[in-house]
C-alpha atoms as a PDB file:
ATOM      1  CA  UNK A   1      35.306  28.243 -48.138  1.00  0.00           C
ATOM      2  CA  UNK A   2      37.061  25.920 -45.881  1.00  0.00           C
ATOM      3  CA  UNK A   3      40.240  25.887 -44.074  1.00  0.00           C
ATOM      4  CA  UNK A   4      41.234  23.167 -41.682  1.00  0.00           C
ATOM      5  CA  UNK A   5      43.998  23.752 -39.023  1.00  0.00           C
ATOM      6  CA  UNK A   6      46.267  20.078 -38.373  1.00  0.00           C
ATOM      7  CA  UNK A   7      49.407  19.017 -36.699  1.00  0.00           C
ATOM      8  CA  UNK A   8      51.982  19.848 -39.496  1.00  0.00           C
ATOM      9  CA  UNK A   9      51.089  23.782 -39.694  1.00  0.00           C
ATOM     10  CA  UNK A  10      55.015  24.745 -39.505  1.00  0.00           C
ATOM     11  CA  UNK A  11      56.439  26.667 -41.904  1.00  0.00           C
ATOM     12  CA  UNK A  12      58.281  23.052 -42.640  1.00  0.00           C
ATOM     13  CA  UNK A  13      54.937  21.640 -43.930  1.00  0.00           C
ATOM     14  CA  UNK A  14      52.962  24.618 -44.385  1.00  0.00           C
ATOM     15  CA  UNK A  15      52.280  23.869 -48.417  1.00  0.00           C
ATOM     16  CA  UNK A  16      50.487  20.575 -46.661  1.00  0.00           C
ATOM     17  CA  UNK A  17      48.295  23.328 -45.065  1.00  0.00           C
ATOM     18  CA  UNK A  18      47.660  25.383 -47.501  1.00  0.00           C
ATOM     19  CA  UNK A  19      46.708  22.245 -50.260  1.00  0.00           C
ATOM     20  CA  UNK A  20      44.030  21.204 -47.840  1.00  0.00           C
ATOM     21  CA  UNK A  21      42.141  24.625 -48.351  1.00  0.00           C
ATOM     22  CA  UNK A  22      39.471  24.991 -50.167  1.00  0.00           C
ATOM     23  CA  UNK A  23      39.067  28.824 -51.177  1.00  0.00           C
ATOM     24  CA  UNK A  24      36.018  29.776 -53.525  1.00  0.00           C
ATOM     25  CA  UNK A  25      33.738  33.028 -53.538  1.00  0.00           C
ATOM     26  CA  UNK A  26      30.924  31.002 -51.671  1.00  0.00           C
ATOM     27  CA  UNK A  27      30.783  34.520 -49.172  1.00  0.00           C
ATOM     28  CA  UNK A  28      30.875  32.069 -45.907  1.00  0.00           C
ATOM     29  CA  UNK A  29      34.012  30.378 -43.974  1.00  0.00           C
ATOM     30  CA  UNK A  30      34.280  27.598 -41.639  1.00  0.00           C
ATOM     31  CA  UNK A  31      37.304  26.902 -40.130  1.00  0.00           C
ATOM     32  CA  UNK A  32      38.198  23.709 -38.294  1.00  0.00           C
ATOM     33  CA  UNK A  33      41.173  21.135 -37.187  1.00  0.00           C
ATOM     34  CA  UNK A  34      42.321  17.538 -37.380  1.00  0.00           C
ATOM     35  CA  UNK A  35      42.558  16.123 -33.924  1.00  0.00           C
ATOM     36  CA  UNK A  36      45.363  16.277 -31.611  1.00  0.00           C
ATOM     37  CA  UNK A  37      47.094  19.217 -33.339  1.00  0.00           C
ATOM     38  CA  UNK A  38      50.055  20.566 -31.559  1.00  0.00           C
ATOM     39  CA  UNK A  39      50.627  23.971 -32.988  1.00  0.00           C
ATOM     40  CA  UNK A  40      49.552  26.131 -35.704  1.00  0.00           C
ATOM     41  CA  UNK A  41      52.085  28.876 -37.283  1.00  0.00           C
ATOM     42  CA  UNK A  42      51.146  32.784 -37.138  1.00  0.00           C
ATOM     43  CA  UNK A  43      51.516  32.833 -40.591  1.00  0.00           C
ATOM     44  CA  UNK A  44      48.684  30.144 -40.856  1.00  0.00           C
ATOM     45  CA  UNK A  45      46.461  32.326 -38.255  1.00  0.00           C
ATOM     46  CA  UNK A  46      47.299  35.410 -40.281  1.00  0.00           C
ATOM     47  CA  UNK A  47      45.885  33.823 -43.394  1.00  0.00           C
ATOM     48  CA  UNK A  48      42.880  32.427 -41.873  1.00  0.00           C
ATOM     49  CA  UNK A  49      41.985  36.085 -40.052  1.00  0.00           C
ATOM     50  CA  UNK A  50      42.851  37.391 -43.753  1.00  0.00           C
ATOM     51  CA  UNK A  51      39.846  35.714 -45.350  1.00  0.00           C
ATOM     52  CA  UNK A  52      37.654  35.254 -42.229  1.00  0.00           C
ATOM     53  CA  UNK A  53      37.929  39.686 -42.543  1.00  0.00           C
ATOM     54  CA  UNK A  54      37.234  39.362 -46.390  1.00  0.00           C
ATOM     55  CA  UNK A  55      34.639  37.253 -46.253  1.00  0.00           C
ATOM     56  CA  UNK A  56      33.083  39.067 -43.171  1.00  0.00           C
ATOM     57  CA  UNK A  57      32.644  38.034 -39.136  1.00  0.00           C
ATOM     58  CA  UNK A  58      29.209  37.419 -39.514  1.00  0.00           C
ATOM     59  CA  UNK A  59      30.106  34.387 -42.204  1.00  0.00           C
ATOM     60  CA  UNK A  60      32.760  33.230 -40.481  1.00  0.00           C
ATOM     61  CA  UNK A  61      32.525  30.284 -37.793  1.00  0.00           C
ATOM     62  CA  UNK A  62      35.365  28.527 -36.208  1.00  0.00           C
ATOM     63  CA  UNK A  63      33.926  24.766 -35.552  1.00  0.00           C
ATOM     64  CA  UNK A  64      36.271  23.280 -33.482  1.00  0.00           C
ATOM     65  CA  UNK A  65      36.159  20.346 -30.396  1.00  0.00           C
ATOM     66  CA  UNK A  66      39.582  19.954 -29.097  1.00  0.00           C
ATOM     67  CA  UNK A  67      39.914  22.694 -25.709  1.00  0.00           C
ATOM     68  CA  UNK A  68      43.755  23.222 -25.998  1.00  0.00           C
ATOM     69  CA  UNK A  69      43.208  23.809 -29.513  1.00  0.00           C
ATOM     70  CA  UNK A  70      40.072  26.348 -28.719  1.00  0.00           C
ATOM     71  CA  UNK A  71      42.423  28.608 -25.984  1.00  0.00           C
ATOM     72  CA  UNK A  72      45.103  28.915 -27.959  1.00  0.00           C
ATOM     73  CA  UNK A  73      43.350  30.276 -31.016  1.00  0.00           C
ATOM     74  CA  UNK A  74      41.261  32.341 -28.947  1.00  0.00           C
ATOM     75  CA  UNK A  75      44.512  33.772 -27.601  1.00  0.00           C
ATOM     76  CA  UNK A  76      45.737  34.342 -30.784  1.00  0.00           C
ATOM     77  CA  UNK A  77      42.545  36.386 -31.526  1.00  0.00           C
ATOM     78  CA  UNK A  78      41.039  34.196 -33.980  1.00  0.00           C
ATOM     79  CA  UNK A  79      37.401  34.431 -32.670  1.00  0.00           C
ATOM     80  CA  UNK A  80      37.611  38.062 -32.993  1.00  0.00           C
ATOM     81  CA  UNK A  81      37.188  37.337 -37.177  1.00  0.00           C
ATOM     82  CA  UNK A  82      34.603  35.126 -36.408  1.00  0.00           C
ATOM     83  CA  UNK A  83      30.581  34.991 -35.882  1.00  0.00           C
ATOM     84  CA  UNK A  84      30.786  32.043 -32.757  1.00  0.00           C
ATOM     85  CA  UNK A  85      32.776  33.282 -29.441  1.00  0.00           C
ATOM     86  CA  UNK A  86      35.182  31.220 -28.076  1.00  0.00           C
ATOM     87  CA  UNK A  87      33.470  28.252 -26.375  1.00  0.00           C
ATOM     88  CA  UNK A  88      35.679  27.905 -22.960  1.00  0.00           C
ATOM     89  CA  UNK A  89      36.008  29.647 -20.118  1.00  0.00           C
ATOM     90  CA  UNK A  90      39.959  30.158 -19.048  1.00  0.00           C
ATOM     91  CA  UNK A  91      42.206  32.167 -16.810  1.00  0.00           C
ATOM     92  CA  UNK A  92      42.448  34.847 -19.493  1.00  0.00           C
ATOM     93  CA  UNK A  93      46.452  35.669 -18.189  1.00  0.00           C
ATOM     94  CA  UNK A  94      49.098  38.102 -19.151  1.00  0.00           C
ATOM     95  CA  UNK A  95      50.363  36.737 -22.716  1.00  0.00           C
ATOM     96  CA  UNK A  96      53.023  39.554 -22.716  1.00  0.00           C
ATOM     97  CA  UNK A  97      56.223  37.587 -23.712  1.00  0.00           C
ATOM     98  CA  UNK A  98      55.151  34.824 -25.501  1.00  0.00           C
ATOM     99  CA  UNK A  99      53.085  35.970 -28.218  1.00  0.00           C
ATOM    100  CA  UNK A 100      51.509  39.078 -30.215  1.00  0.00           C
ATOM    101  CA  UNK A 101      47.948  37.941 -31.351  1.00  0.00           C
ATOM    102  CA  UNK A 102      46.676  38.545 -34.671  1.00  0.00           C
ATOM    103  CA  UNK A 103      46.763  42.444 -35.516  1.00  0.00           C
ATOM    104  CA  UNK A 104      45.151  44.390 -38.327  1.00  0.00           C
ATOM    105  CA  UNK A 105      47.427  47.142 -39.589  1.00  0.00           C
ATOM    106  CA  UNK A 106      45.981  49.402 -42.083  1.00  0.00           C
ATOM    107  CA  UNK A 107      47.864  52.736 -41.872  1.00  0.00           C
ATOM    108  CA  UNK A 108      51.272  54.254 -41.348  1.00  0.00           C
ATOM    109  CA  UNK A 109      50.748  55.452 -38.273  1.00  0.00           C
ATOM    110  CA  UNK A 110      49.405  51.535 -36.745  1.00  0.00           C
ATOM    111  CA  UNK A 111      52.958  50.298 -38.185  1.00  0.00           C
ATOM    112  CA  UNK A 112      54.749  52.900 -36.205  1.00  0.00           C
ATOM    113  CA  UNK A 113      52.822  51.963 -32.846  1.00  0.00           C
ATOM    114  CA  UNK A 114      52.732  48.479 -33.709  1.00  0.00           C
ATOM    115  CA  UNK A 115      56.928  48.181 -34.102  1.00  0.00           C
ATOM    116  CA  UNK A 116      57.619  50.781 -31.361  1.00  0.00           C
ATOM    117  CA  UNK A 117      55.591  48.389 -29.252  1.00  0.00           C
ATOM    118  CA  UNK A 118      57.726  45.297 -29.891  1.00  0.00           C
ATOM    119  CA  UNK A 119      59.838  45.946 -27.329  1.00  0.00           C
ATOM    120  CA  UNK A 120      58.388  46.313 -24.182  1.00  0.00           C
ATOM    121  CA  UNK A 121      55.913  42.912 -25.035  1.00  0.00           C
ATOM    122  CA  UNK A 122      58.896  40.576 -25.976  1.00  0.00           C
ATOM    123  CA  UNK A 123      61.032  41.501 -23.321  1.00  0.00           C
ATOM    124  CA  UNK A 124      63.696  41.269 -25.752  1.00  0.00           C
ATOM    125  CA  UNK A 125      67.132  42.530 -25.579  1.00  0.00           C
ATOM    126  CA  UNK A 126      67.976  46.162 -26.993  1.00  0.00           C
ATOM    127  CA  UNK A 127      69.913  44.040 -30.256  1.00  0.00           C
ATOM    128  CA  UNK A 128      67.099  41.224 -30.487  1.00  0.00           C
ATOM    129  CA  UNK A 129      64.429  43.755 -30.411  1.00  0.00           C
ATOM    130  CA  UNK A 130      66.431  45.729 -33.153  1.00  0.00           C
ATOM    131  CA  UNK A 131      66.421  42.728 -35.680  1.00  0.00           C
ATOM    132  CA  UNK A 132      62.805  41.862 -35.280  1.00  0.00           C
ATOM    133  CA  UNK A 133      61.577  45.606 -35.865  1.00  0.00           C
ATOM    134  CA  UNK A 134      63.785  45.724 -38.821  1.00  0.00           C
ATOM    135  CA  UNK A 135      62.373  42.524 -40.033  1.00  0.00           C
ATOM    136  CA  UNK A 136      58.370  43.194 -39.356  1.00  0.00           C
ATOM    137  CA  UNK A 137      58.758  47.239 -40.231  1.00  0.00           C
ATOM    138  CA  UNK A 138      60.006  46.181 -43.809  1.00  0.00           C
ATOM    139  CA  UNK A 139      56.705  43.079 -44.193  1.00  0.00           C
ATOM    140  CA  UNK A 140      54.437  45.688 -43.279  1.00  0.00           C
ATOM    141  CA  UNK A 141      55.703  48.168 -45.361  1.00  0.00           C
ATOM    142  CA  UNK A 142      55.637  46.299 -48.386  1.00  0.00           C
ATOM    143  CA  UNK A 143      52.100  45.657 -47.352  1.00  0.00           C
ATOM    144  CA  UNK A 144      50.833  49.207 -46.703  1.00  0.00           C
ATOM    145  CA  UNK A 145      52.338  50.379 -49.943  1.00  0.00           C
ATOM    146  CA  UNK A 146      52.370  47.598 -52.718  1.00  0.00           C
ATOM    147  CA  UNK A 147      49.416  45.584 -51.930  1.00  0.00           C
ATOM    148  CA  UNK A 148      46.671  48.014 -52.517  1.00  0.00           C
ATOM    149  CA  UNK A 149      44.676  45.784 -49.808  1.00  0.00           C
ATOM    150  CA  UNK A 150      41.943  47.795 -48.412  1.00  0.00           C
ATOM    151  CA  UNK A 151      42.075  45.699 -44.947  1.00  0.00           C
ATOM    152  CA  UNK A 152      45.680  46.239 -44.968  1.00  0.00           C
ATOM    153  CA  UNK A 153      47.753  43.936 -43.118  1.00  0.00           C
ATOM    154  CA  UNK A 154      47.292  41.517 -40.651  1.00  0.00           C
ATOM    155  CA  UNK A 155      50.091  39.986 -38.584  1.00  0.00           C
ATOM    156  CA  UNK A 156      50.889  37.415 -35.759  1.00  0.00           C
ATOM    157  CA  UNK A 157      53.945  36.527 -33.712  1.00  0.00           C
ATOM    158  CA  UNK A 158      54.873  33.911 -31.121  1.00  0.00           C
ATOM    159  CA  UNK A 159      57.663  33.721 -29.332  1.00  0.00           C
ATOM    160  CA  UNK A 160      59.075  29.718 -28.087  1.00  0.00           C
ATOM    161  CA  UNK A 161      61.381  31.030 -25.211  1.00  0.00           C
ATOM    162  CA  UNK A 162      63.222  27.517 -24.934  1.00  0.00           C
ATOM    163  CA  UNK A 163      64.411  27.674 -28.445  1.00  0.00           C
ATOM    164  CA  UNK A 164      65.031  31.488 -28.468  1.00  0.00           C
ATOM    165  CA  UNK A 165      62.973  31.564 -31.423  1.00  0.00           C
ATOM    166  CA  UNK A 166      60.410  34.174 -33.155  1.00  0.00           C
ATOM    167  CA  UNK A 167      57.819  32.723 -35.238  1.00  0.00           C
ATOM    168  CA  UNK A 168      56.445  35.543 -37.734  1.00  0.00           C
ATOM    169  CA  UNK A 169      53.317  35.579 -40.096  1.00  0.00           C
ATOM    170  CA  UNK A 170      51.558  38.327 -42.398  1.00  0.00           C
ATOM    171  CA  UNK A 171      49.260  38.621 -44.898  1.00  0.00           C
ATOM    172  CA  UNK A 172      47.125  40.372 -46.620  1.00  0.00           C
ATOM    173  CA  UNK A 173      44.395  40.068 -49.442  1.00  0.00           C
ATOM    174  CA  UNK A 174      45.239  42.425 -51.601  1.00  0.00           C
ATOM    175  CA  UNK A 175      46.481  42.292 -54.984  1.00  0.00           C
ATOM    176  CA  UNK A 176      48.578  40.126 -54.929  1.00  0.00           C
ATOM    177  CA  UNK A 177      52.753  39.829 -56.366  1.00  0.00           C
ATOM    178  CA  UNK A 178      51.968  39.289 -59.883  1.00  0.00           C
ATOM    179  CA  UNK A 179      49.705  42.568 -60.041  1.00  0.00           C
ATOM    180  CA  UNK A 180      52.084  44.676 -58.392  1.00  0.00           C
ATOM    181  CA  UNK A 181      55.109  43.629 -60.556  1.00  0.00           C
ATOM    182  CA  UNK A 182      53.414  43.840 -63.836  1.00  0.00           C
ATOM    183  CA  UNK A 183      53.717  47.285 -64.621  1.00  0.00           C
ATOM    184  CA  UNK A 184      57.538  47.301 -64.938  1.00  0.00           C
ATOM    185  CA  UNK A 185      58.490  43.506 -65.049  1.00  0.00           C
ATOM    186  CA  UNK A 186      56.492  41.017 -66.623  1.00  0.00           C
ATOM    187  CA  UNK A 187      56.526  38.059 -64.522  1.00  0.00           C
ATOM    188  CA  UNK A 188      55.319  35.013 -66.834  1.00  0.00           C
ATOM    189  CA  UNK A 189      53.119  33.568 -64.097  1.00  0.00           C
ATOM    190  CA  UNK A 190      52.884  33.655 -60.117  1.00  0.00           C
ATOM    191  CA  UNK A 191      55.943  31.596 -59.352  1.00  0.00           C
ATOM    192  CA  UNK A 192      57.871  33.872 -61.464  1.00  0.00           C
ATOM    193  CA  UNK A 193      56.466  36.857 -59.932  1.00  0.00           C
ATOM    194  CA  UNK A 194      57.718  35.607 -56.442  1.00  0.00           C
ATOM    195  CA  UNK A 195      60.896  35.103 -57.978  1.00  0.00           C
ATOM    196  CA  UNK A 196      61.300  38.457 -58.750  1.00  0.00           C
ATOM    197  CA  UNK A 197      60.155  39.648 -55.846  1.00  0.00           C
ATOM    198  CA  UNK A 198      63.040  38.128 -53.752  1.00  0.00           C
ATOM    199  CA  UNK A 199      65.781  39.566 -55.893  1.00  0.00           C
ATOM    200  CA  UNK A 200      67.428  42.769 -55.051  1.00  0.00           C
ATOM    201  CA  UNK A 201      66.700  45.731 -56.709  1.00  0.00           C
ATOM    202  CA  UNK A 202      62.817  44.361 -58.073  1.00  0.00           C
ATOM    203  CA  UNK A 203      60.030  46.995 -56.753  1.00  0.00           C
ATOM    204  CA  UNK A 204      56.502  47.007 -58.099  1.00  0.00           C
ATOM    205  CA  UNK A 205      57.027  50.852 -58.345  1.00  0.00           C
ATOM    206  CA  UNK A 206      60.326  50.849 -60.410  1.00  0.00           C
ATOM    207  CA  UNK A 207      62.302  49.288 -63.153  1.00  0.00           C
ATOM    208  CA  UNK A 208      65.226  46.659 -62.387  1.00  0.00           C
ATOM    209  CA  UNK A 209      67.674  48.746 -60.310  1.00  0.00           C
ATOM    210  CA  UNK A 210      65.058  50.543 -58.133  1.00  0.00           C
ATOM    211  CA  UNK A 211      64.789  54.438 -58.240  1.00  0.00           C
ATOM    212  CA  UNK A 212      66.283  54.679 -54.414  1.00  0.00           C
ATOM    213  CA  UNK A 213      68.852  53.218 -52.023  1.00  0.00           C
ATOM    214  CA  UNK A 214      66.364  50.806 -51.006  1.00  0.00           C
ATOM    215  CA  UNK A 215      64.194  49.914 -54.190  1.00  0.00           C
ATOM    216  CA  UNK A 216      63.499  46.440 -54.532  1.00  0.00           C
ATOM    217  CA  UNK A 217      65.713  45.915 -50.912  1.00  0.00           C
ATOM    218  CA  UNK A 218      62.753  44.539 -48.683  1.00  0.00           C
ATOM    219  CA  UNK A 219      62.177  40.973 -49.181  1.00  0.00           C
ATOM    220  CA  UNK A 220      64.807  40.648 -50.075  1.00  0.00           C
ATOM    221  CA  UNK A 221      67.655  41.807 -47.031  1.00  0.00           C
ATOM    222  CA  UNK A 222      64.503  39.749 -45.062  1.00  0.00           C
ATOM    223  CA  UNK A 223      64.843  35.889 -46.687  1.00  0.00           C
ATOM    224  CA  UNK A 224      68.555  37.070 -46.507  1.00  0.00           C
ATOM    225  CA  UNK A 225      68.574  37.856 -42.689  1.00  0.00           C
ATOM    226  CA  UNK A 226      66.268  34.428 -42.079  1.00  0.00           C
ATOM    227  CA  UNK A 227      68.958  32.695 -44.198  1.00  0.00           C
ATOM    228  CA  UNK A 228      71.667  33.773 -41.318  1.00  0.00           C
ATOM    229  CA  UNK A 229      69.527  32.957 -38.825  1.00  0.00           C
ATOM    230  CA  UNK A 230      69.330  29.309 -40.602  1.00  0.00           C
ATOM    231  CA  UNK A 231      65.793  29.164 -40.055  1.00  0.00           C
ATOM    232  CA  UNK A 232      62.717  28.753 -42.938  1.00  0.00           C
ATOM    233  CA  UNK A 233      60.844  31.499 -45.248  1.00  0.00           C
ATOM    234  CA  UNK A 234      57.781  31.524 -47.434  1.00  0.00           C
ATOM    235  CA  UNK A 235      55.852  33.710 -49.414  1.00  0.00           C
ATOM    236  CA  UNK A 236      52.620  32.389 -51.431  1.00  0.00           C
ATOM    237  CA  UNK A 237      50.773  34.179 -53.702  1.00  0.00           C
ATOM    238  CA  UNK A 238      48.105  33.445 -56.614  1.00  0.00           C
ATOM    239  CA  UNK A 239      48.517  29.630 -57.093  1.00  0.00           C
ATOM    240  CA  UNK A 240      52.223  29.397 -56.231  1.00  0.00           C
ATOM    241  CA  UNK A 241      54.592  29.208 -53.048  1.00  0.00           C
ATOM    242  CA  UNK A 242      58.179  29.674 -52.680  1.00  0.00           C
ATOM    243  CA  UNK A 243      59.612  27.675 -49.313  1.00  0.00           C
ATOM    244  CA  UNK A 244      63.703  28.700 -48.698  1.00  0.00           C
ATOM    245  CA  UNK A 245      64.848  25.520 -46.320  1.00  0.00           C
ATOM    246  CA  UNK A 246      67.373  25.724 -43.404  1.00  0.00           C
ATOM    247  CA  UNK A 247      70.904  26.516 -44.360  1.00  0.00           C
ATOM    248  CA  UNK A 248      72.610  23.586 -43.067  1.00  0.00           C
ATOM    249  CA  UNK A 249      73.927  24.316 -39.140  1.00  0.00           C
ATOM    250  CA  UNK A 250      76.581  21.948 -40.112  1.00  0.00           C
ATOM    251  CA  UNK A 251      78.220  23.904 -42.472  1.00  0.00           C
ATOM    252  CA  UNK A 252      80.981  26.642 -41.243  1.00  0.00           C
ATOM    253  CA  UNK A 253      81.073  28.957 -42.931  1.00  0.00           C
ATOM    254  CA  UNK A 254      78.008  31.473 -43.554  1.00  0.00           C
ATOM    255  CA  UNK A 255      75.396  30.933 -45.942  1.00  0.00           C
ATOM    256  CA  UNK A 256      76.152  32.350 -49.518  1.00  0.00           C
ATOM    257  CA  UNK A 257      73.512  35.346 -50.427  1.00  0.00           C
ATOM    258  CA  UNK A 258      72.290  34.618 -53.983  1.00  0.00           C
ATOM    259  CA  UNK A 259      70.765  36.951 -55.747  1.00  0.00           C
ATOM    260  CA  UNK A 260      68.708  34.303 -57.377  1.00  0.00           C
ATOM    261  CA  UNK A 261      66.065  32.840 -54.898  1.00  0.00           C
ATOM    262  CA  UNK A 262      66.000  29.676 -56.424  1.00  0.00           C
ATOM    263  CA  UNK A 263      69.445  29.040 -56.270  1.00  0.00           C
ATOM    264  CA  UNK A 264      69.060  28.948 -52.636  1.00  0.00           C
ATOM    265  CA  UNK A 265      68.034  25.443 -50.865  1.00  0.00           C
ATOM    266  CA  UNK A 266      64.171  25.821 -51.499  1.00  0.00           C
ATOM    267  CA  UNK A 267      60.792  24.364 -52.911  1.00  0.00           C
ATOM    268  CA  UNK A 268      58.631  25.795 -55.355  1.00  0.00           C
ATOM    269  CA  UNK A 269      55.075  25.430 -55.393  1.00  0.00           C
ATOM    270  CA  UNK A 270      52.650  26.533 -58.407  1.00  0.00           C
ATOM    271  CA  UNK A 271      49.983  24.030 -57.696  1.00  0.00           C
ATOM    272  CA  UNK A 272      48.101  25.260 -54.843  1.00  0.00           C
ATOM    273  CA  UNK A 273      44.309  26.887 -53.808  1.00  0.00           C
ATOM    274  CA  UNK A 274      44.926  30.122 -55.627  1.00  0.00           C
ATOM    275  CA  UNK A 275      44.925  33.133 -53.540  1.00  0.00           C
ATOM    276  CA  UNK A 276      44.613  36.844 -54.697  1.00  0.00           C
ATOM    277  CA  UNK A 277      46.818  38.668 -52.059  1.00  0.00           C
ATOM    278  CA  UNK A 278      50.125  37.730 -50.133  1.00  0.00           C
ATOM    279  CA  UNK A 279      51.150  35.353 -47.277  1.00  0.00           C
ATOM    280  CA  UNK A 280      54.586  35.794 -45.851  1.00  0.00           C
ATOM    281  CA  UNK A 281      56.118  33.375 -42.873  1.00  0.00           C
ATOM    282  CA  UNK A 282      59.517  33.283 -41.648  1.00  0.00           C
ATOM    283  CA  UNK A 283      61.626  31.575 -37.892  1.00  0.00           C
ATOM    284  CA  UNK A 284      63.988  33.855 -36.771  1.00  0.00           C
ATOM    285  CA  UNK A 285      66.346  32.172 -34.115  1.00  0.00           C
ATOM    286  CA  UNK A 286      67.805  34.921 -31.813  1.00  0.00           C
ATOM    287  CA  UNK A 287      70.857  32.809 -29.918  1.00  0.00           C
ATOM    288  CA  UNK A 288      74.389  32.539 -31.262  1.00  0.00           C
ATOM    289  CA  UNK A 289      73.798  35.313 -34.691  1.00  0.00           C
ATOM    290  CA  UNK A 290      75.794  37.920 -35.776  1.00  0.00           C
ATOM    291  CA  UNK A 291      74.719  40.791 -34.513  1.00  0.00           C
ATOM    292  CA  UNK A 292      71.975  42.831 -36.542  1.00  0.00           C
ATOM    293  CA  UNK A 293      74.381  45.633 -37.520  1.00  0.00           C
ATOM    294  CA  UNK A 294      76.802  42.921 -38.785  1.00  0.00           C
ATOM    295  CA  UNK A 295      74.718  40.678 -40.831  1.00  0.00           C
ATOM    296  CA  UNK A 296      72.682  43.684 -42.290  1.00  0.00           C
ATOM    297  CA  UNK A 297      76.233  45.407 -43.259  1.00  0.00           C
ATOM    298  CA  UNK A 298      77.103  42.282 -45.213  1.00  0.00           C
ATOM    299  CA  UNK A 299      73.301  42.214 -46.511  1.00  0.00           C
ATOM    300  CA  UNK A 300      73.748  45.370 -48.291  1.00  0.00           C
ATOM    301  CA  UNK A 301      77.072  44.920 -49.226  1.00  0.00           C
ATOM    302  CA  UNK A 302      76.120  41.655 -51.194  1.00  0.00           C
ATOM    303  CA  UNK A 303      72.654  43.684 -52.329  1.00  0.00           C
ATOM    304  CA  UNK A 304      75.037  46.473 -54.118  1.00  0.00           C
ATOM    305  CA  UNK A 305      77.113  43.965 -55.506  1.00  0.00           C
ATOM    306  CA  UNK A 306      73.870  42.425 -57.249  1.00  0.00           C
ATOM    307  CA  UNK A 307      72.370  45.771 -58.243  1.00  0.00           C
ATOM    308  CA  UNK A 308      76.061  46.575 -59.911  1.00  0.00           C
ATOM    309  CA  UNK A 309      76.339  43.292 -62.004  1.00  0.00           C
ATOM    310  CA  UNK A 310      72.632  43.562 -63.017  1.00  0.00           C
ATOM    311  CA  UNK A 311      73.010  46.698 -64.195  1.00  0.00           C
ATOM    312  CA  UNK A 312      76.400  46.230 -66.063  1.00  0.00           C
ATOM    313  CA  UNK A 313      74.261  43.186 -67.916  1.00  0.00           C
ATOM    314  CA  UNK A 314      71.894  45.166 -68.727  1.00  0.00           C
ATOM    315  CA  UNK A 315      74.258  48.230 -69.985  1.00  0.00           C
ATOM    316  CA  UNK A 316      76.132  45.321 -72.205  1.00  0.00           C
ATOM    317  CA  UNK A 317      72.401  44.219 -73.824  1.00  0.00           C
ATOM    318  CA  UNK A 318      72.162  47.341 -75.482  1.00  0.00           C
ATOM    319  CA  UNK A 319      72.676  47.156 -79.177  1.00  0.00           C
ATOM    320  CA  UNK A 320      74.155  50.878 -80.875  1.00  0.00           C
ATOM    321  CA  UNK A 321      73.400  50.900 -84.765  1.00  0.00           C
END
């Protein structure tokens, strides 16, 4: 297995990143780069430690030239999935701030560290901080419970203080979205499973509707609080990828919160390496937003709403002889 790290790994161009993959049950990874790469997402470094954990550190090996490029993955923790150590010697200094290298989570009780943690390392404000433990506490719960991924979940974060804006990636190799939705909802193929996945009220533990208040409520209330934020999501699973675009800054009023994914701004992807478990990456911009309690208020408010009409379709299907 190969994957190769370049200058386009945004969430923007990520599909770019993940067609140049080459993912096979060889039992060995090498991981490299194009030169003169820039910056490489967290969700693309949660991937990669993902497989490199899969596949084992003692098959893994991280071949790359560039010294920039060799810090800054060792920072992330990327050697630690690997067989070869980290190549340069560098004033190892406090990252605390900036970035939260890649973490395994496995258990309840490492999510509850993990996000009570958040805090005190972004040196965010009370509300900020609020929004991104929201936002990660929901990705890592999905994980934990739906995936069935015995190396649970592994996440990354980096924070670019001049834009005021959290870069977010997790992943896991577990099942995947079509697996866990099969049971009660019969996706036709992995693109359709990710559909359903982003639409309120879908939980791989419950029919349409949900069996709780917050059922099926995850990924969803998350693309929808990106979409406020006017920043990018994506999810990939199996062979398919689902990228929601910025919601135009141009544009006054809010963004509209469809219950249909694909009725948002997006691209759709069903073409790529395919992978058995679940990649998530998302921007969150922190400056000039609603605040949390206000955009998750109207969140809900628009999740009821779809719950409601899906249900009263559903009631109206019914056929009494």
């Amino acid at each position: 297995m190969k994957i190769l790290f370049s200058n386009l790994d945004q969430l923007k161009s990520i599909n770019y990143f993940l067609s140049l993959n080459k993912l096979s049950n060889s039992g060995k990874l090498e991981i490299s780069s194009k030169n003169n790469w820039a910056y490489v997402h967290p969700a693309c470094l949660a991937f990669t430690a993902a497989i490199a954990e899969e596949v084992g550190k003692e098959n893994t090996t991280i071949n790359i030239d560039d010294e920039q490029a060799i810090i800054y993955l060792d920072r992330m923790g990327l050697y630690k999935y690997a067989s070869n150590s980290c190549p340069v010697k560098y004033d190892k200094h406090e990252e605390s701030g900036r970035l939260i290298p890649i973490t395994q989570l496995k258990t309840d009780a490492e999510q509850s560290k993990f996000i009570a943690d958040l805090h005190p390392i972004l040196h965010l404000s009370p509300e900020k901080s609020e929004t991104i433990k929201y936002v990660l506490g929901e990705l890592i719960r999905n994980v934990i419970e739906h995936s069935n991924a015995k190396n649970g979940a592994f996440v990354a974060v980096q924070y670019t203080a001049s834009k005021d804006k959290l870069s977010i990636g997790i992943c896991d190799t577990g099942i995947g979205l079509r697996a866990s939705l099969e049971k009660y909802h019969n996706p036709i193929d992995d693109l359709d499973a990710i559909r359903l996945a982003l639409m309120p009220g879908v939980s791989g533990t419950a029919y349409h509707g949900g069996t709780g208040d917050n059922a099926g409520a995850g990924l969803y209330i998350v693309k929808s609080i990106v979409k406020t934020t006017r920043n990018y999501f994506f999810v990939y699973s199996g062979n398919a990828a689902y990228k929601m675009h910025k919601f135009d800054k141009r544009v006054k009023h809010g963004p509209r919160l469809n219950e249909n994914p694909f009725a948002d701004k997006c691209s759709t992807y069903d073409d790529l390496p395919s992978f058995g478990g679940t990649l998530i990456g998302l921007d969150l911009t922190l400056t000039d937003t609603e605040r949390f309690s206000e955009i998750l208020e109207r969140i809900k408010i628009a999740y009821s709403k779809a719950i409601r009409e899906r249900k009263k379709t559903k009631y109206k299907e019914i056929k009494f002889i």
